[in-house]
C-alpha atoms as a PDB file:
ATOM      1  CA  UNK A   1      94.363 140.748 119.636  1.00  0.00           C
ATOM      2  CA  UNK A   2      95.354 138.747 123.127  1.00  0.00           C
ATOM      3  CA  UNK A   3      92.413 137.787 123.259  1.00  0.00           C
ATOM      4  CA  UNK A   4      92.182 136.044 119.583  1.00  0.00           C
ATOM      5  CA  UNK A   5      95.753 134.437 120.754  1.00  0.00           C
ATOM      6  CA  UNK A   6      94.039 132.963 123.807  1.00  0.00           C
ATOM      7  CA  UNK A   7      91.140 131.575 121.798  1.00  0.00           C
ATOM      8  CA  UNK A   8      93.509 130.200 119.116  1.00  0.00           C
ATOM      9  CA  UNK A   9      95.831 128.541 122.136  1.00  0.00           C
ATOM     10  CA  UNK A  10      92.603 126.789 123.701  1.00  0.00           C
ATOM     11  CA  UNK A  11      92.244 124.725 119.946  1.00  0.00           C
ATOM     12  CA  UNK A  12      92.588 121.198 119.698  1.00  0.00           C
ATOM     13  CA  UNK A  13      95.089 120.204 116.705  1.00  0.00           C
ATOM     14  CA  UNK A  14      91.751 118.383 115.504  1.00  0.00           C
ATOM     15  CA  UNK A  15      89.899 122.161 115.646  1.00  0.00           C
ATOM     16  CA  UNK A  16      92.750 123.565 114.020  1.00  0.00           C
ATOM     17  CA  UNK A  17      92.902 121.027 111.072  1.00  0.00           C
ATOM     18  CA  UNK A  18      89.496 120.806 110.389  1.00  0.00           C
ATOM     19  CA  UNK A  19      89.450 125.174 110.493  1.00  0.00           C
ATOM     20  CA  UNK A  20      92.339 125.648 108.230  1.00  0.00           C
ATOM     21  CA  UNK A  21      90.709 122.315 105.787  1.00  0.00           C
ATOM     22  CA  UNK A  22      87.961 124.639 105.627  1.00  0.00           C
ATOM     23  CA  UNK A  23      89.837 128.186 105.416  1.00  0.00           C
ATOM     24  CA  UNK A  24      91.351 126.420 102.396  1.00  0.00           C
ATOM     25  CA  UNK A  25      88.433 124.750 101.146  1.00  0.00           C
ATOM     26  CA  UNK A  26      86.322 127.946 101.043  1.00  0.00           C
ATOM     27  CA  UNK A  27      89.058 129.742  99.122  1.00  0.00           C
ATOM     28  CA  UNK A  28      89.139 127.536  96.888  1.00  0.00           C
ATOM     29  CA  UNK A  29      85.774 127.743  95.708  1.00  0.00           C
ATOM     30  CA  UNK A  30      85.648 131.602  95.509  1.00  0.00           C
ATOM     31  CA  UNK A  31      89.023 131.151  93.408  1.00  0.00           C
ATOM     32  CA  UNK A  32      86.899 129.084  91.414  1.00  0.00           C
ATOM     33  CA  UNK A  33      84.219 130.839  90.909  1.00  0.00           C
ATOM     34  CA  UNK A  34      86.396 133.676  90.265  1.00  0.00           C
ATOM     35  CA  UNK A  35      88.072 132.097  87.564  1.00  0.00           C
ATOM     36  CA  UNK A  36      84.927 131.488  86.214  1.00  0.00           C
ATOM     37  CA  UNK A  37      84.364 134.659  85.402  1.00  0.00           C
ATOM     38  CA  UNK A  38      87.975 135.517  83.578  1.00  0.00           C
ATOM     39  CA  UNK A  39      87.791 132.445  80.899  1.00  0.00           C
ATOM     40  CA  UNK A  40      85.528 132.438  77.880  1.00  0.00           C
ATOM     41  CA  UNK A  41      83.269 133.458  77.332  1.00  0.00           C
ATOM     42  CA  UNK A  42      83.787 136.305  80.046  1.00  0.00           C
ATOM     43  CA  UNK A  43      81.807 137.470  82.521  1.00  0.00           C
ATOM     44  CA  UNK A  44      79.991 134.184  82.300  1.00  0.00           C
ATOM     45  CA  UNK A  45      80.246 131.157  84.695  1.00  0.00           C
ATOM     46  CA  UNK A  46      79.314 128.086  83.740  1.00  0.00           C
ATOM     47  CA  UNK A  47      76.634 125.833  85.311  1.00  0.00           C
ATOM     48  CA  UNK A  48      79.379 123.317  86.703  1.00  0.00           C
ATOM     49  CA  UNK A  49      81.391 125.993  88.320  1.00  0.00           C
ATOM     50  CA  UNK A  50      78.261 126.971  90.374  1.00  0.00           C
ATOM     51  CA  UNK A  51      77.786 123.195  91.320  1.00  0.00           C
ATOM     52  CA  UNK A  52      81.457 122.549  92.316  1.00  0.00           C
ATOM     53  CA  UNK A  53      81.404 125.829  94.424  1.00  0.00           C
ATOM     54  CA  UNK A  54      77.793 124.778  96.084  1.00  0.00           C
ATOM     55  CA  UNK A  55      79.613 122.036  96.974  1.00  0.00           C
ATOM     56  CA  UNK A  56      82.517 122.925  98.182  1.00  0.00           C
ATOM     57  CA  UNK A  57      80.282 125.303 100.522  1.00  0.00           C
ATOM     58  CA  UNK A  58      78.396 122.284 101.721  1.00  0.00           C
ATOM     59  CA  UNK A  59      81.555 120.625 102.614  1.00  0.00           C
ATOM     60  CA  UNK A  60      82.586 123.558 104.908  1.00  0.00           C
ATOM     61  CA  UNK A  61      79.898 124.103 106.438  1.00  0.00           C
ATOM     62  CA  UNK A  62      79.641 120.204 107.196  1.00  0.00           C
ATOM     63  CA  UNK A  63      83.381 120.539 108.829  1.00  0.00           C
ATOM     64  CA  UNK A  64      82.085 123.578 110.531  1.00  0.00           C
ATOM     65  CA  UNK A  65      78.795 122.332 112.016  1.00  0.00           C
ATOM     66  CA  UNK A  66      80.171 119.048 112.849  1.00  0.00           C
ATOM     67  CA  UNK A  67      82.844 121.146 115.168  1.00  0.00           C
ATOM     68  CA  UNK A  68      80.703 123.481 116.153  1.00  0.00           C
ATOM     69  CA  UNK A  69      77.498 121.313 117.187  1.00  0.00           C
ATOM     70  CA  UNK A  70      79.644 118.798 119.578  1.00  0.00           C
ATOM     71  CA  UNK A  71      81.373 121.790 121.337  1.00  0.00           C
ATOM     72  CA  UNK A  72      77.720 123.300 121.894  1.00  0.00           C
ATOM     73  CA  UNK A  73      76.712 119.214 123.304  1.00  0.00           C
ATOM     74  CA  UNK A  74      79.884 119.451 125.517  1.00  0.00           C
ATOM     75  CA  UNK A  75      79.161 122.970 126.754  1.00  0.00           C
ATOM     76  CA  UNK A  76      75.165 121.194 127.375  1.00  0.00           C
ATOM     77  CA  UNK A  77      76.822 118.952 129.107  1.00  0.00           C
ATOM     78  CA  UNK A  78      78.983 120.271 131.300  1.00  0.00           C
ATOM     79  CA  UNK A  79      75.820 122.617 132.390  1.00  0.00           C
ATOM     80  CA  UNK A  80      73.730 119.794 133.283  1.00  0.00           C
ATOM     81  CA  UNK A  81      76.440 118.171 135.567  1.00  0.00           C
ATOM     82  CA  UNK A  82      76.999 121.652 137.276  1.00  0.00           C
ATOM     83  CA  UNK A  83      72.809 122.256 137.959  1.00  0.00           C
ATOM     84  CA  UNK A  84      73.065 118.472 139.118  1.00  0.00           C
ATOM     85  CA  UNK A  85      75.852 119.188 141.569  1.00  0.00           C
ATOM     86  CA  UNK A  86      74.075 122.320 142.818  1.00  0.00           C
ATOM     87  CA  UNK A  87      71.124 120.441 143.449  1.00  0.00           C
ATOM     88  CA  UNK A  88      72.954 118.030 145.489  1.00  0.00           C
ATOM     89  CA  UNK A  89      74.725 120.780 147.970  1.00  0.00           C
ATOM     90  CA  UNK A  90      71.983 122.452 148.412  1.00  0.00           C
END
């Protein structure tokens, strides 16, 4: 569990909006879709319910990805710099 803390401690407040946005976001669309299934006629979901919640899914995983594929160019970059700077002192 420290370990979780540390993690959550190292997030930007940018990281941490654009996480919950998408915590919230996700839930939404599974409420949703839930829902779907407890109106009439039940046990049925309806063609539009399945489009807002693909949707909704593509919009998380667009905050996600977005997030996730600069921290993977910073962690690139900071890799390059370090083989550069080994190559120098050697």
């Amino acid at each position: 569990m420290r370990h979780l803390r540390q993690e959550f401690d190292k997030l930007t407040f940018k990281e941490v909006i654009i996480y919950t946005l998408a915590v919230v976001a996700m839930m939404a669309g599974l409420t949703l879709l839930f829902i779907g299934l407890y109106i009439q006629p039940e046990g049925e979901i309806h063609g539009s319910v399945l489009t807002a919640f693909g949707s909704i899914c593509v919009f998380v995983a667009s905050l996600l990805g977005i997030s996730f594929h600069y921290a993977n160019e910073l962690d690139n970059l900071k890799a390059n710099i370090q083989e550069r700077l080994d190559e120098i002192t050697k």
